[in-house]
C-alpha atoms as a PDB file:
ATOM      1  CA  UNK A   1       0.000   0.000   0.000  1.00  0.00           C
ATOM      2  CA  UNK A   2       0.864   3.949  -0.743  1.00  0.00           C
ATOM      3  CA  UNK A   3       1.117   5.979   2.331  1.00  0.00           C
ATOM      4  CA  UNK A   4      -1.104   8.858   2.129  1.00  0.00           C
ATOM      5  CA  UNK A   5       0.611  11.957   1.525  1.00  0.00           C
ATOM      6  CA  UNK A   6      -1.263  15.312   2.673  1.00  0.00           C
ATOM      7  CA  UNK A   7      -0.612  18.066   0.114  1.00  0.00           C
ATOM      8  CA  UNK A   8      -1.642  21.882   0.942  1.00  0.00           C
ATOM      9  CA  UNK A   9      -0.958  24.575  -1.032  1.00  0.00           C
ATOM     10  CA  UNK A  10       2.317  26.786  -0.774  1.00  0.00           C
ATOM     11  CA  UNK A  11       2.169  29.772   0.784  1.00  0.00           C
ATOM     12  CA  UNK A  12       5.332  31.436   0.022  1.00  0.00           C
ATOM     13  CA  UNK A  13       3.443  31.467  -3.843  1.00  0.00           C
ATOM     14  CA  UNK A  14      -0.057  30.820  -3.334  1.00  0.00           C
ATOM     15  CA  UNK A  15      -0.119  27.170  -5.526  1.00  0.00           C
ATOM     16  CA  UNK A  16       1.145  29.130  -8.205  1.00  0.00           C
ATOM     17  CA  UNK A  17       4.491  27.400  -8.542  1.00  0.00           C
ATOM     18  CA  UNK A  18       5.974  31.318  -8.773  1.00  0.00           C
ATOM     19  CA  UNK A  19       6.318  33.708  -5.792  1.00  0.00           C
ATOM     20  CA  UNK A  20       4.854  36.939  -6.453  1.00  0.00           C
ATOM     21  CA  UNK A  21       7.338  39.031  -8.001  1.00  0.00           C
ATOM     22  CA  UNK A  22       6.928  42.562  -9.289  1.00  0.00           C
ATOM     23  CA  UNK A  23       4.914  43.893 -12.241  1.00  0.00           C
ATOM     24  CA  UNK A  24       7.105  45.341 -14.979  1.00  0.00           C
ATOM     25  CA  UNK A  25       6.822  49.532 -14.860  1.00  0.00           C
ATOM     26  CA  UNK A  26       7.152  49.142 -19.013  1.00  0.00           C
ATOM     27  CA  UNK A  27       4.098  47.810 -21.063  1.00  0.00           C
ATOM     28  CA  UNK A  28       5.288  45.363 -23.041  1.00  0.00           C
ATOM     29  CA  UNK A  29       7.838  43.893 -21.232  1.00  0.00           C
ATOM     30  CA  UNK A  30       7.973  40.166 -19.683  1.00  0.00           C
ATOM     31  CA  UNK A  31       9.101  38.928 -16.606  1.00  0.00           C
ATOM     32  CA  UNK A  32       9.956  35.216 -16.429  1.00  0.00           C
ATOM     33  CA  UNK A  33       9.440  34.502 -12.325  1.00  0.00           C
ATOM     34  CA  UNK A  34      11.935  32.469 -10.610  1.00  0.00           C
ATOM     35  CA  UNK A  35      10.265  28.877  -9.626  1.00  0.00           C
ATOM     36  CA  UNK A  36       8.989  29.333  -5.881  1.00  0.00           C
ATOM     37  CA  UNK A  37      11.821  27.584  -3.790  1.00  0.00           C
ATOM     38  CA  UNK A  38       9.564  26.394  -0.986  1.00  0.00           C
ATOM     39  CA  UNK A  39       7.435  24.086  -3.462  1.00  0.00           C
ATOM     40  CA  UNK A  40      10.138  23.798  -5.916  1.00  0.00           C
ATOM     41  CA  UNK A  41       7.523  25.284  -8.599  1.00  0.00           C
ATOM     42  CA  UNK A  42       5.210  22.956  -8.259  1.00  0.00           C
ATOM     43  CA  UNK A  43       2.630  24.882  -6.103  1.00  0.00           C
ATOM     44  CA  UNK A  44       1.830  22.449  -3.161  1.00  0.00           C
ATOM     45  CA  UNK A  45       3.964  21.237  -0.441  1.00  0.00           C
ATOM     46  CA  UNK A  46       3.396  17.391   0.588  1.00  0.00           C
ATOM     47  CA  UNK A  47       3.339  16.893   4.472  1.00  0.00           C
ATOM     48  CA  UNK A  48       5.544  14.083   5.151  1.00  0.00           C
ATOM     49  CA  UNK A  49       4.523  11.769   7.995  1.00  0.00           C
END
């Protein structure tokens, strides 16, 4: 049997997998977000028993 892992969202980036960063001042430009390093990018953290 799988053990049951508990996942919650991250909330260093909200389950986005990206922590908030800033909005550009210039229209037009694009900022490519670091991944979140709490969740490793992937949005939820898994509780570990």
């Amino acid at each position: 049997m799988m053990p049951k892992v508990k996942e919650h969202i991250c909330p260093s980036c909200n389950g986005t997998g990206f922590p908030a960063s800033m909005q550009p001042i210039n229209p037009g430009h694009k900022i490519y977000p670091a991944k979140c390093k709490a969740c490793g990018g992937k949005g939820k953290i898994a509780d570990a028993d």
